[in-house]
Structure formats: structure tokens, C-alpha cells
N, C-alpha and C. Protein backbone atom coordinates (compact mmCIF):
# COMPACT_ATOMS: atom_id res chain seq x y z
N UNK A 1 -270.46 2.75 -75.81
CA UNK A 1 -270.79 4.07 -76.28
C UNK A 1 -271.12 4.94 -75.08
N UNK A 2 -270.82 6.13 -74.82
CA UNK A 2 -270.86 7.00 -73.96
C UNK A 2 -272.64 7.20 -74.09
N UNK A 3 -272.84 8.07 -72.73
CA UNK A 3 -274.18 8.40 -72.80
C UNK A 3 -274.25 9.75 -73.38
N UNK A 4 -275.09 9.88 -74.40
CA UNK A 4 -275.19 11.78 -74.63
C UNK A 4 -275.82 12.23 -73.94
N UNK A 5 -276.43 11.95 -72.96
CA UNK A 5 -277.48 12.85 -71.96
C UNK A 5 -278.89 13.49 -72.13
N UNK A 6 -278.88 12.19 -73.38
CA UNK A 6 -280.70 12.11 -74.05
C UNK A 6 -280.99 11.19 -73.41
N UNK A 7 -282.36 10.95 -73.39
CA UNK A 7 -283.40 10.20 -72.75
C UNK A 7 -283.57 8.86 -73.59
N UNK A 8 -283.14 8.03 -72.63
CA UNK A 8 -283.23 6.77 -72.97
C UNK A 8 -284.27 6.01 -72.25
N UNK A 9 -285.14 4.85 -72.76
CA UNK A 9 -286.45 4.01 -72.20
C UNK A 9 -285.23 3.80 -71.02
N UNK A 10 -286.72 3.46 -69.97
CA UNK A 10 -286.08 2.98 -68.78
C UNK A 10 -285.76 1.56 -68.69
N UNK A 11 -286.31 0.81 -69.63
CA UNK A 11 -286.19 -0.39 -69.84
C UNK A 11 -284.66 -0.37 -69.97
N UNK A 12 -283.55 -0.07 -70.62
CA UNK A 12 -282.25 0.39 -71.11
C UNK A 12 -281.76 -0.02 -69.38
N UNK A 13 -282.16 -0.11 -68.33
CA UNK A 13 -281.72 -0.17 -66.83
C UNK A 13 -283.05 -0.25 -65.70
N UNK A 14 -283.30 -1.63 -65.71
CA UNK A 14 -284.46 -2.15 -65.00
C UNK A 14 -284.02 -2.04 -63.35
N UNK A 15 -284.49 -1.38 -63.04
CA UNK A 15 -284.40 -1.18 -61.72
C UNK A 15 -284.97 -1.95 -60.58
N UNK A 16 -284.83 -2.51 -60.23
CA UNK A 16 -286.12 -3.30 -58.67
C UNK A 16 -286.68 -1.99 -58.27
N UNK A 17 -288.47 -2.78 -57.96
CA UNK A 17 -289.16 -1.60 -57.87
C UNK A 17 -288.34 -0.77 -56.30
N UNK A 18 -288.01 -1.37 -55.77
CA UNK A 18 -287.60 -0.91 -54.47
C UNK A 18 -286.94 -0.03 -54.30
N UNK A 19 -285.36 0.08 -55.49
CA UNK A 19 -284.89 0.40 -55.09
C UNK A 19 -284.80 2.28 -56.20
N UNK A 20 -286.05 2.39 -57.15
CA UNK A 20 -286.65 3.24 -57.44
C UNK A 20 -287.54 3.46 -56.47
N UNK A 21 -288.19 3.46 -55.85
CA UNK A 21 -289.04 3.60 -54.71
C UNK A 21 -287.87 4.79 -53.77
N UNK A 22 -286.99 4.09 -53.69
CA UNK A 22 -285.76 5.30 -52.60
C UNK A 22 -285.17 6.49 -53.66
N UNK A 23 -285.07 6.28 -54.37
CA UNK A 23 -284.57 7.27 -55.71
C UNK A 23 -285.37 8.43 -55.92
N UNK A 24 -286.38 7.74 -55.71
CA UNK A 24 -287.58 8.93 -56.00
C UNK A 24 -287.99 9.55 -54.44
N UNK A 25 -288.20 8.90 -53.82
CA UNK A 25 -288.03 9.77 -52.17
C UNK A 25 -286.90 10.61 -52.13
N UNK A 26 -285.94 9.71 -52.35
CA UNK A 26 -284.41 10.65 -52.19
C UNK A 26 -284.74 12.35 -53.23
N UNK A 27 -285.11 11.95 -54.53
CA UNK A 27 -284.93 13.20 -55.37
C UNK A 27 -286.13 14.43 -54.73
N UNK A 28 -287.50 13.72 -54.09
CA UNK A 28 -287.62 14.72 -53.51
C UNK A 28 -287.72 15.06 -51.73
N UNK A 29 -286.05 15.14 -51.62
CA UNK A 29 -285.59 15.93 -50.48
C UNK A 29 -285.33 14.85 -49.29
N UNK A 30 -285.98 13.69 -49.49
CA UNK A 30 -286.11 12.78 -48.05
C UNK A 30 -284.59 13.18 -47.45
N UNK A 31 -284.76 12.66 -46.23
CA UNK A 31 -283.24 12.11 -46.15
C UNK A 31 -283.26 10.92 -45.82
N UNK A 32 -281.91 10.03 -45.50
CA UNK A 32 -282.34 8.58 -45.45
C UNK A 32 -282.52 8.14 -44.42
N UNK A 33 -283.08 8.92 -43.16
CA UNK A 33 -283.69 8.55 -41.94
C UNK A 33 -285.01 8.43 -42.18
N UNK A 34 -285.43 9.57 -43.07
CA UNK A 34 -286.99 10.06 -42.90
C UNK A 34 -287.38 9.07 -44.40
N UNK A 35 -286.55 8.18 -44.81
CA UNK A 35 -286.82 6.93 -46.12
C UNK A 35 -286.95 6.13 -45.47
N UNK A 36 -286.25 5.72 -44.61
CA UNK A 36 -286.21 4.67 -43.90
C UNK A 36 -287.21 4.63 -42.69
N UNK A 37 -287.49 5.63 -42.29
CA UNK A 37 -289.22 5.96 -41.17
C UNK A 37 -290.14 5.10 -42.34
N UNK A 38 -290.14 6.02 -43.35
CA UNK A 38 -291.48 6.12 -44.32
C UNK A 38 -291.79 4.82 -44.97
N UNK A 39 -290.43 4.12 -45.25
CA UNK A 39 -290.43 2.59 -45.87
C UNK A 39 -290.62 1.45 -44.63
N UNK A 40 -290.19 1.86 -43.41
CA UNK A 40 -290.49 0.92 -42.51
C UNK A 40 -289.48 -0.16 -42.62
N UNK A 41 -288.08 0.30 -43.16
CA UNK A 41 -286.57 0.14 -43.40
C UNK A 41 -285.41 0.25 -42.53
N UNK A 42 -284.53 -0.39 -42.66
CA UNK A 42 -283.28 0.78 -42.23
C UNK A 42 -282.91 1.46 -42.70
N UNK A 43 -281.65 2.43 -42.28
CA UNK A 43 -281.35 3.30 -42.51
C UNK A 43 -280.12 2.70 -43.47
N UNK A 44 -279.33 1.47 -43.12
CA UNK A 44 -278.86 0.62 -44.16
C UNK A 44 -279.05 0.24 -45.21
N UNK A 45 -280.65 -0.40 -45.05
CA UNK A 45 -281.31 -0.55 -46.05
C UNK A 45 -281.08 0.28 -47.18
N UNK A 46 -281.87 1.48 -46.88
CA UNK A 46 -281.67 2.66 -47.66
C UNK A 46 -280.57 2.81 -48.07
N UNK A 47 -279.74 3.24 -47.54
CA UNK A 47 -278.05 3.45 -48.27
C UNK A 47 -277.67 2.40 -49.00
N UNK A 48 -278.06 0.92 -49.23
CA UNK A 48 -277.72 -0.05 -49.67
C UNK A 48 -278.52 -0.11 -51.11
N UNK A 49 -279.97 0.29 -51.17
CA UNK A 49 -280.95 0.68 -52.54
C UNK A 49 -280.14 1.81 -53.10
N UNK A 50 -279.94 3.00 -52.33
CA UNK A 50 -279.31 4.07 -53.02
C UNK A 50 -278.12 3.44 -53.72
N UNK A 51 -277.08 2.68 -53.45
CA UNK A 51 -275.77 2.48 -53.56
C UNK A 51 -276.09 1.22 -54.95
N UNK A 52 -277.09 0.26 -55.17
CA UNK A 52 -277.21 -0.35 -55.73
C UNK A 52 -277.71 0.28 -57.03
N UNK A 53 -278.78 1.10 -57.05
CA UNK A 53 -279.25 2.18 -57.77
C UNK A 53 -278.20 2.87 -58.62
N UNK A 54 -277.32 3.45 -58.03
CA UNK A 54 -276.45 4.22 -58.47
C UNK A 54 -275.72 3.61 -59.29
N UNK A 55 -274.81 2.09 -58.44
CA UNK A 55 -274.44 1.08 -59.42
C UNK A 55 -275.09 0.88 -60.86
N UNK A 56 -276.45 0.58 -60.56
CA UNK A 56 -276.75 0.74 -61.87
C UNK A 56 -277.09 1.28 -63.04
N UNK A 57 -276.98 2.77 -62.68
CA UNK A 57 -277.19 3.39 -63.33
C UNK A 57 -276.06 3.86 -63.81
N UNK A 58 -275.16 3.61 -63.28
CA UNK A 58 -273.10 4.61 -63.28
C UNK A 58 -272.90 5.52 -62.73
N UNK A 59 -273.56 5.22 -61.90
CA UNK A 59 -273.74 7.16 -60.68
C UNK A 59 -272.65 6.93 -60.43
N UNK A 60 -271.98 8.18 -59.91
CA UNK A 60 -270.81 7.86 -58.88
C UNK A 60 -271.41 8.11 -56.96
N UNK A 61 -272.31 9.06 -56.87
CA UNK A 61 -272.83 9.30 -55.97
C UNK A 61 -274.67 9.22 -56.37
N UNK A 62 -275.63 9.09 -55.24
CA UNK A 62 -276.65 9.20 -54.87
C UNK A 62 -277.78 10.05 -55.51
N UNK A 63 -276.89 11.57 -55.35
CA UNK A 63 -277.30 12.95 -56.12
C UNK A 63 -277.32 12.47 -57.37
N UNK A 64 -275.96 12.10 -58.11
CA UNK A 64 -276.25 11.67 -59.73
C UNK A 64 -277.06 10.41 -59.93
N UNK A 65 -277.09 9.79 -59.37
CA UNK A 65 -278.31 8.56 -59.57
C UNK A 65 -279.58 9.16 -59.62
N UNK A 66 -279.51 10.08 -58.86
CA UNK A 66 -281.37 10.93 -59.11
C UNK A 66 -281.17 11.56 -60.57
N UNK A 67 -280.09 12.28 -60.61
CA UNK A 67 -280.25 12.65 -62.10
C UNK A 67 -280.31 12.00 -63.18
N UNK A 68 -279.93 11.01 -63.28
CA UNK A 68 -279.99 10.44 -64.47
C UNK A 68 -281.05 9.63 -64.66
N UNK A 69 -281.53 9.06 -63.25
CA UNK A 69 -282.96 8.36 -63.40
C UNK A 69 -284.10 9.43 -63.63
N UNK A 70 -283.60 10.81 -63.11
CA UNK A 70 -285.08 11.68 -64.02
C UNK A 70 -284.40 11.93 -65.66
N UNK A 71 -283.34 12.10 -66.12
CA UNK A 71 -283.61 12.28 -67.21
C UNK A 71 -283.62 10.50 -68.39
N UNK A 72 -283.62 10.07 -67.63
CA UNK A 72 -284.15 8.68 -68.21
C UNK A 72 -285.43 8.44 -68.08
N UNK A 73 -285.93 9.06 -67.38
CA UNK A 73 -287.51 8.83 -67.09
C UNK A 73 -287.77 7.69 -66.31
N UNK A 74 -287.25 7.64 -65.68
CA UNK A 74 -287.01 6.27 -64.59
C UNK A 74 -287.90 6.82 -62.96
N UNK A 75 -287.45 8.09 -62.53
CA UNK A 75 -288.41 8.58 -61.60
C UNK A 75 -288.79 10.02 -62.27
């Protein structure tokens, strides 16, 4: 079934805390140098949470992984 772009529990897509942890830096403004300063990460790292994130959510990119995890209530 397609998503209608209502708010679904976040449970619906369990995230590792981690890699909500970058989702939510990312949505406000980080970039993934200054995620990867702040997490005490790489900069791999980071792109690798973002990229997994997205996976799971059906992002195609980074930007839409933030969106859909705020309107899921996820961050």
C-alpha cells in the first residue's frame, strides 16, 4: 500500500538510535562534517547512518529521509 503522507507510529520503521541521532542533526542544518565533529564519527560514518536511514525509510535522498521521519514523528 502506498504511503498517504499521514502520520504513522514510528514503531511502523524502528530506526537504531544512532542512526536517528544523524537525522535529526541533519534536519536541523548540521552538515556532515560538523555531525561527524559533534558525534565524534566519521564523516563516512555519517553518510553511511544517513544512507541506511533513508533506506529505511524509502527516501531516495537524505533531505527526504528528514521528511518523512518528521512527519512520522520519528525526529
Amino acid at each position: 500500500m502506498a504511503a498517504s503522507g499521514g502520520v504513522r507510529p514510528s514503531s511502523s520503521t524502528d530506526l537504531p538510535a544512532d542512526e536517528v541521532e544523524v537525522l535529526a542533526l541533519f534536519a536541523q542544518g548540521y552538515t556532515i562534517e560538523r555531525i561527524a565533529r559533534a558525534l565524534g564519527i566519521s564523516q563516512r560514518t555519517v553518510r553511511r547512518r544517513l544512507r541506511a536511514a533513508a533506506d529505511a525509510l524509502g527516501a531516495g535522498t537524505s533531505v527526504e529521509a528528514v521528511v518523512r521521519a518528521v512527519r512520522t514523528g520519528l525526529i
